[in-house]
PDB file of N, CA and C in Angstrom:
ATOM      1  N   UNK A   1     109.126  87.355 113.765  1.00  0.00           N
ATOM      2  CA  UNK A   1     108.727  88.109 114.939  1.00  0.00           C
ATOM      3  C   UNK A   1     107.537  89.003 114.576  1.00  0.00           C
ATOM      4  N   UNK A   2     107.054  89.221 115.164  1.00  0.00           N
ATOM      5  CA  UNK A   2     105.216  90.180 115.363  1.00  0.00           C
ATOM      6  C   UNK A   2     105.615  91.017 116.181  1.00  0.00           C
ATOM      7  N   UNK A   3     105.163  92.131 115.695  1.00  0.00           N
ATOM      8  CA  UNK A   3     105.349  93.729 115.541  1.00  0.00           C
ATOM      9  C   UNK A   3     103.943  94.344 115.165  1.00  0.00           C
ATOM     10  N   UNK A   4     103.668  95.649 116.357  1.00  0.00           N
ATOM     11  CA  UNK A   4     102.490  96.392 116.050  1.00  0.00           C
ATOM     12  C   UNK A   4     102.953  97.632 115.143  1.00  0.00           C
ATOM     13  N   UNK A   5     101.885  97.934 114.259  1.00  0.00           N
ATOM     14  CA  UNK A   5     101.814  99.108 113.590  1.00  0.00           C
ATOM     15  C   UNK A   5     100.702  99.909 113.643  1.00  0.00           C
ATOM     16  N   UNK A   6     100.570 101.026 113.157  1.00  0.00           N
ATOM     17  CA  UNK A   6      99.638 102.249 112.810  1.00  0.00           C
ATOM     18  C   UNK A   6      99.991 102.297 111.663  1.00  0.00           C
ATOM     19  N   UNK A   7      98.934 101.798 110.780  1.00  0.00           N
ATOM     20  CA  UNK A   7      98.546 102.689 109.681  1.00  0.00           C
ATOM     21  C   UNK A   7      97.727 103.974 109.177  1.00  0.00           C
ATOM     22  N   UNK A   8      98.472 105.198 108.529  1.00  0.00           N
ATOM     23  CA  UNK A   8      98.065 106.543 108.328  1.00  0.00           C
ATOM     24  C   UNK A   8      96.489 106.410 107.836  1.00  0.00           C
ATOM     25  N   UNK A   9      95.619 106.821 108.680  1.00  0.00           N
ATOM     26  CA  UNK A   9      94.364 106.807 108.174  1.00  0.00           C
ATOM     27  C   UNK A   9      94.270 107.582 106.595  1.00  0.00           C
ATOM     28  N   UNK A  10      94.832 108.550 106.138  1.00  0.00           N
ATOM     29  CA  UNK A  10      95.157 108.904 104.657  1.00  0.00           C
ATOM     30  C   UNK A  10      95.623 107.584 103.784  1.00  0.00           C
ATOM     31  N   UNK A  11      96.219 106.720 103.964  1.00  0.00           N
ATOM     32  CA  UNK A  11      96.420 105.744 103.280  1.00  0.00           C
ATOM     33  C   UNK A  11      96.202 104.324 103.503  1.00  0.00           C
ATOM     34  N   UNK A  12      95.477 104.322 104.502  1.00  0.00           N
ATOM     35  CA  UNK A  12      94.692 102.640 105.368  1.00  0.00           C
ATOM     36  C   UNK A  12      94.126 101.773 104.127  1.00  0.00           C
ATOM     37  N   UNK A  13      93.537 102.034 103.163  1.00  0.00           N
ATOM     38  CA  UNK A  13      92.704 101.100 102.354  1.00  0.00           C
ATOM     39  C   UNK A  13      94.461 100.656 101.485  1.00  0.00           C
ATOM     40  N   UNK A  14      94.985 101.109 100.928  1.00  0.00           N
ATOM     41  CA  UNK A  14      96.238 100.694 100.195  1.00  0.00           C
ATOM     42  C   UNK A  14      96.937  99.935 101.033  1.00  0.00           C
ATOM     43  N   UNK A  15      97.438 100.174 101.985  1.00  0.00           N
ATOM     44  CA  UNK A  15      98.436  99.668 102.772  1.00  0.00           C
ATOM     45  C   UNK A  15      97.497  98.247 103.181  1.00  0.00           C
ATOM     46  N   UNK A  16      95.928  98.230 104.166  1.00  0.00           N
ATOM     47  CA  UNK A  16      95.760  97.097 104.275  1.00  0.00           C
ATOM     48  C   UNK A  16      95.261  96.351 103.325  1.00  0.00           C
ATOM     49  N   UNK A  17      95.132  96.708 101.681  1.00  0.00           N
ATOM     50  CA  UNK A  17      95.289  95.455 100.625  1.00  0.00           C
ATOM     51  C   UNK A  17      96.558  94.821 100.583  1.00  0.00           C
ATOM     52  N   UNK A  18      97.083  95.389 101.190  1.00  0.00           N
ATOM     53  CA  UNK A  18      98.557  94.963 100.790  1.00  0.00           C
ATOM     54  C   UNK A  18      99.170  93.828 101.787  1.00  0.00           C
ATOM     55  N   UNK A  19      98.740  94.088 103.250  1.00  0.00           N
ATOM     56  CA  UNK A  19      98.912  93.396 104.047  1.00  0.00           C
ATOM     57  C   UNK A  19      97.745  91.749 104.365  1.00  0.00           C
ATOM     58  N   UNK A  20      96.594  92.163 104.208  1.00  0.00           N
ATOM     59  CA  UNK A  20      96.187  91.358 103.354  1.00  0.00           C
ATOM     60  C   UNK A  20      96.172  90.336 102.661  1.00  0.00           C
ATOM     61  N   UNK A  21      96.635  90.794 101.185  1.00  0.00           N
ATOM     62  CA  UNK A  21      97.304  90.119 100.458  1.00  0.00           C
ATOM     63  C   UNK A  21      98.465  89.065 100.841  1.00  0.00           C
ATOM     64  N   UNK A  22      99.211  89.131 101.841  1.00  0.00           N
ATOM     65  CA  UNK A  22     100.182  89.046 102.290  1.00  0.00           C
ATOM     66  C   UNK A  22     100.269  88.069 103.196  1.00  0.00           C
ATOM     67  N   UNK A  23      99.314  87.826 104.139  1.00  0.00           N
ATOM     68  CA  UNK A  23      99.106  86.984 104.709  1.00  0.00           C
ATOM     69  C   UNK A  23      98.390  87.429 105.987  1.00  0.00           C
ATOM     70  N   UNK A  24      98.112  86.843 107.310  1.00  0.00           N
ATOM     71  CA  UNK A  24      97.411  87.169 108.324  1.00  0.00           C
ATOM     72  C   UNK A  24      98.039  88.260 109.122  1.00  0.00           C
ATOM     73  N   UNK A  25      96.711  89.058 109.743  1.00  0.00           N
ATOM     74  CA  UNK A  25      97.180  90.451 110.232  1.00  0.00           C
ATOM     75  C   UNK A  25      95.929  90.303 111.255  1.00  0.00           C
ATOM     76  N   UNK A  26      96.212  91.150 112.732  1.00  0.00           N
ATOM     77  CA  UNK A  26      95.347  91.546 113.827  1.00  0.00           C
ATOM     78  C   UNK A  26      95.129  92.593 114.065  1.00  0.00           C
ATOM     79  N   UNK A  27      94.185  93.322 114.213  1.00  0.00           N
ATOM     80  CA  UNK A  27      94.129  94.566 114.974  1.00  0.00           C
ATOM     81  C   UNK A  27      94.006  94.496 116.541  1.00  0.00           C
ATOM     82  N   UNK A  28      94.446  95.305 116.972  1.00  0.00           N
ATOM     83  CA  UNK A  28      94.552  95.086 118.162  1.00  0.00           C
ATOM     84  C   UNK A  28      94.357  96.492 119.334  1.00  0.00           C
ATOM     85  N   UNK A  29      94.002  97.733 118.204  1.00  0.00           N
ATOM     86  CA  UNK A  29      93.331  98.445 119.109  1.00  0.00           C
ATOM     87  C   UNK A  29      92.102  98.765 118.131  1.00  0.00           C
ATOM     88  N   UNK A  30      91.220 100.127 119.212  1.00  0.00           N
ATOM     89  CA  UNK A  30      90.202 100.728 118.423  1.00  0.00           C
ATOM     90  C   UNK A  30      90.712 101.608 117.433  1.00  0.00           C
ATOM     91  N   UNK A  31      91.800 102.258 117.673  1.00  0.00           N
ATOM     92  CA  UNK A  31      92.880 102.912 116.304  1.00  0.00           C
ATOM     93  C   UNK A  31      93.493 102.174 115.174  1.00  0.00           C
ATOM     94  N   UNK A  32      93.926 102.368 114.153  1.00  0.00           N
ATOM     95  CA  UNK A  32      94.437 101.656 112.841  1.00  0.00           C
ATOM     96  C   UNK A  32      95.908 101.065 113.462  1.00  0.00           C
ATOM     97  N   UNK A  33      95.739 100.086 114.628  1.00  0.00           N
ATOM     98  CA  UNK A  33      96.861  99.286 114.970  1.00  0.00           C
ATOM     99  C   UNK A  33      96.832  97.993 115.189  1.00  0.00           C
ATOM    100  N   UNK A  34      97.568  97.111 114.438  1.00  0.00           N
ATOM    101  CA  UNK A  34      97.710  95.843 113.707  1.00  0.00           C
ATOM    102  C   UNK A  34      98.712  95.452 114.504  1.00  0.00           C
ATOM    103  N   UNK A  35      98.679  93.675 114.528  1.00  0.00           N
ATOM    104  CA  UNK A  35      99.826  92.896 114.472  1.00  0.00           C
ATOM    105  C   UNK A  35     100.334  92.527 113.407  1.00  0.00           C
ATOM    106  N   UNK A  36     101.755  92.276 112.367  1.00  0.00           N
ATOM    107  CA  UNK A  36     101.930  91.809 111.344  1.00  0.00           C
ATOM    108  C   UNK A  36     103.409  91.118 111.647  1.00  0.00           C
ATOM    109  N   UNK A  37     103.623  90.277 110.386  1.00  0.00           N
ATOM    110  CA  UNK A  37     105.487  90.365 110.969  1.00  0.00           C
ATOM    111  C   UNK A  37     106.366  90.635 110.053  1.00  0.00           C
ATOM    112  N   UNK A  38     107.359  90.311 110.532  1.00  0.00           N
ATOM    113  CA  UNK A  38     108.626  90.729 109.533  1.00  0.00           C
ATOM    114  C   UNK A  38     108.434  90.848 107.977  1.00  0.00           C
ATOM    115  N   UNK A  39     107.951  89.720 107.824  1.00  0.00           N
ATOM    116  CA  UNK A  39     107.535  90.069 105.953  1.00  0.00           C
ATOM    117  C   UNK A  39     107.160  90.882 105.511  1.00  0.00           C
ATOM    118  N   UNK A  40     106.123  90.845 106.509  1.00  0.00           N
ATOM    119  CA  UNK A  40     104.953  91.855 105.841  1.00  0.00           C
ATOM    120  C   UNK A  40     105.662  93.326 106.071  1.00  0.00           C
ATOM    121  N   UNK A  41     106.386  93.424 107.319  1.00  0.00           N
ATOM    122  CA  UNK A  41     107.249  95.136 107.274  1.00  0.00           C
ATOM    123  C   UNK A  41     107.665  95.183 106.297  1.00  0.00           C
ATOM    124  N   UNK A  42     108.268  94.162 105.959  1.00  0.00           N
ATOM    125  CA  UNK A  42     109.418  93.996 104.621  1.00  0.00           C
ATOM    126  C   UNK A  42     108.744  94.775 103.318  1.00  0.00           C
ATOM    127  N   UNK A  43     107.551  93.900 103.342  1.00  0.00           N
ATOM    128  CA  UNK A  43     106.864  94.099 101.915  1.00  0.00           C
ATOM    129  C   UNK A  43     106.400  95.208 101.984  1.00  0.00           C
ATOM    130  N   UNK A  44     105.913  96.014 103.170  1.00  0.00           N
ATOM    131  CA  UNK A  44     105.573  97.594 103.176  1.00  0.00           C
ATOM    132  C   UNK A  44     106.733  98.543 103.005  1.00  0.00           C
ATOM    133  N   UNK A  45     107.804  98.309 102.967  1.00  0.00           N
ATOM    134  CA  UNK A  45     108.815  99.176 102.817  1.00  0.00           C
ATOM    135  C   UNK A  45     109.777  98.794 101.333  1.00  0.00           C
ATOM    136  N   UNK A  46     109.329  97.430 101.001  1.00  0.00           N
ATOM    137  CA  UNK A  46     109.623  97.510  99.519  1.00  0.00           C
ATOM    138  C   UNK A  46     108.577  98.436  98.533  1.00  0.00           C
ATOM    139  N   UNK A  47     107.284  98.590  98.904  1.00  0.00           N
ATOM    140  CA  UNK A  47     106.414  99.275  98.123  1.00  0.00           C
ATOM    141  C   UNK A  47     106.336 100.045  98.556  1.00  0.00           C
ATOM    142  N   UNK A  48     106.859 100.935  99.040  1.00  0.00           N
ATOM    143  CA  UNK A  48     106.773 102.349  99.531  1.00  0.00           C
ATOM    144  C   UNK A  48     105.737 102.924 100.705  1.00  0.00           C
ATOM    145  N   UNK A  49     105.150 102.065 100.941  1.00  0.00           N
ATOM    146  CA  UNK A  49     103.676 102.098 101.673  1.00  0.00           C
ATOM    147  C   UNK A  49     104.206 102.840 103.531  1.00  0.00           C
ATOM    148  N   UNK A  50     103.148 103.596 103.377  1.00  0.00           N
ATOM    149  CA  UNK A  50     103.490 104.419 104.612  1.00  0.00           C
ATOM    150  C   UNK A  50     103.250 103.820 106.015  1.00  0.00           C
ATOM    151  N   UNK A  51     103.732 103.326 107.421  1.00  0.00           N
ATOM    152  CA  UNK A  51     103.229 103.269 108.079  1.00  0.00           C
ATOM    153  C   UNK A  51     104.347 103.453 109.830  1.00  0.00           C
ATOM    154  N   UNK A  52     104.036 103.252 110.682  1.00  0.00           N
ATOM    155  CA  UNK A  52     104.476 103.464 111.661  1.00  0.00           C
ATOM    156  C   UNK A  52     104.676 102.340 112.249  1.00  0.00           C
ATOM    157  N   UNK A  53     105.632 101.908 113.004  1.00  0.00           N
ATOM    158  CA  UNK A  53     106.141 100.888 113.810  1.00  0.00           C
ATOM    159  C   UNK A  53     105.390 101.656 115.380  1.00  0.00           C
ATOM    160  N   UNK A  54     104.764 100.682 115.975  1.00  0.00           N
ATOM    161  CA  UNK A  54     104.721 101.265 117.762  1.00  0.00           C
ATOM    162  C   UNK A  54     104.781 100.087 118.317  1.00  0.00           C
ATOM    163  N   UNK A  55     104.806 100.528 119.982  1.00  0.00           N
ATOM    164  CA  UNK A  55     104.932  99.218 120.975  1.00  0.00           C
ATOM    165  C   UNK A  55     103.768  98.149 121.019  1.00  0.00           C
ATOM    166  N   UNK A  56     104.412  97.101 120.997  1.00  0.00           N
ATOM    167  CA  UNK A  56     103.104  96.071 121.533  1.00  0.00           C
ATOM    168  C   UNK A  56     102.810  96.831 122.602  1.00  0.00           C
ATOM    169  N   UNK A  57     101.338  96.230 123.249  1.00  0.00           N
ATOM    170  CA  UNK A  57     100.586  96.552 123.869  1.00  0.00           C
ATOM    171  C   UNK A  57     101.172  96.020 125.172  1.00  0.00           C
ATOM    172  N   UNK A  58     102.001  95.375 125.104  1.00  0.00           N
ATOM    173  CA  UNK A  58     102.511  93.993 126.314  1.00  0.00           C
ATOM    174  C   UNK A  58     103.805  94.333 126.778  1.00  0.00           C
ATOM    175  N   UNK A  59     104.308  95.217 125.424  1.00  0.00           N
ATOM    176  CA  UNK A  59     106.068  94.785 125.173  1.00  0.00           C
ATOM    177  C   UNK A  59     106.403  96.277 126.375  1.00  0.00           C
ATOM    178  N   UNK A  60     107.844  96.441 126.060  1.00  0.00           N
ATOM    179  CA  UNK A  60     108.583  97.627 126.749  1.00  0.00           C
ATOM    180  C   UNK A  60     108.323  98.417 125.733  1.00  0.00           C
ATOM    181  N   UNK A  61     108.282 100.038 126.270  1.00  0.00           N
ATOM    182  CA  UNK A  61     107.590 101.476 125.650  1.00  0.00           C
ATOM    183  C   UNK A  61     108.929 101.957 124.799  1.00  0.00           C
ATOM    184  N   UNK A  62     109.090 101.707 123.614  1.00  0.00           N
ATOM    185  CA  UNK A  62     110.253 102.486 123.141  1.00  0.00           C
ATOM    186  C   UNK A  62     109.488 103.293 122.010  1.00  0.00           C
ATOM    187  N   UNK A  63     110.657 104.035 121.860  1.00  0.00           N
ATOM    188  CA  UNK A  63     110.390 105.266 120.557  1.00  0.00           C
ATOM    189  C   UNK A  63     109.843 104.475 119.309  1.00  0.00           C
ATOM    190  N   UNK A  64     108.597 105.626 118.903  1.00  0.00           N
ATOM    191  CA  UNK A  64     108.594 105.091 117.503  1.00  0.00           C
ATOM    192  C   UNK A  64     109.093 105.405 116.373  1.00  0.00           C
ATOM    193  N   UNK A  65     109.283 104.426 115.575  1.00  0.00           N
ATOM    194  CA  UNK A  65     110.074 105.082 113.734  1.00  0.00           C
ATOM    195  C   UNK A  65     109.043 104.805 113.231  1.00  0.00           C
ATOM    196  N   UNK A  66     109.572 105.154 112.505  1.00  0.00           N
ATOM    197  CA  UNK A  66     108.656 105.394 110.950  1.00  0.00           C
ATOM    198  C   UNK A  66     109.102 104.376 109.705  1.00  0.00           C
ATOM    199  N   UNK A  67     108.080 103.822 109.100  1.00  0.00           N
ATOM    200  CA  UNK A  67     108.963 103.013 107.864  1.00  0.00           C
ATOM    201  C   UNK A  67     108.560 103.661 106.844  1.00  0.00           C
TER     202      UNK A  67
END
């Protein structure tokens, strides 16, 4: 499944080598917000890497967490 994020402009260059690395990723606004999927959450929260879960642009408006 594909999931938007925000990545912390304090840590954007780390986090998107990482994603990257990882396989294909979209941005999808003029802000540090990406499409990625499950893995790749995965792999950001095995390495500690900071970032924010938010709504697709399409989807229903729910709260955001934090990974």
């Amino acid at each position: 499944m594909i999931k938007a994020i925000r990545i912390p402009e304090e840590h954007w260059g780390k986090v998107w080598r990482a994603l990257v690395a990882s396989g294909p990723i979209s941005r999808i606004s003029q802000e540090p917000v990406y499409l990625v999927s499950d893995e790749q959450i995965r792999l950001l929260r095995r390495k500690k890497l900071p970032f924010e879960l938010v709504p697709p642009p399409d989807g229903p408006q729910a709260d955001s967490t934090h990974g």
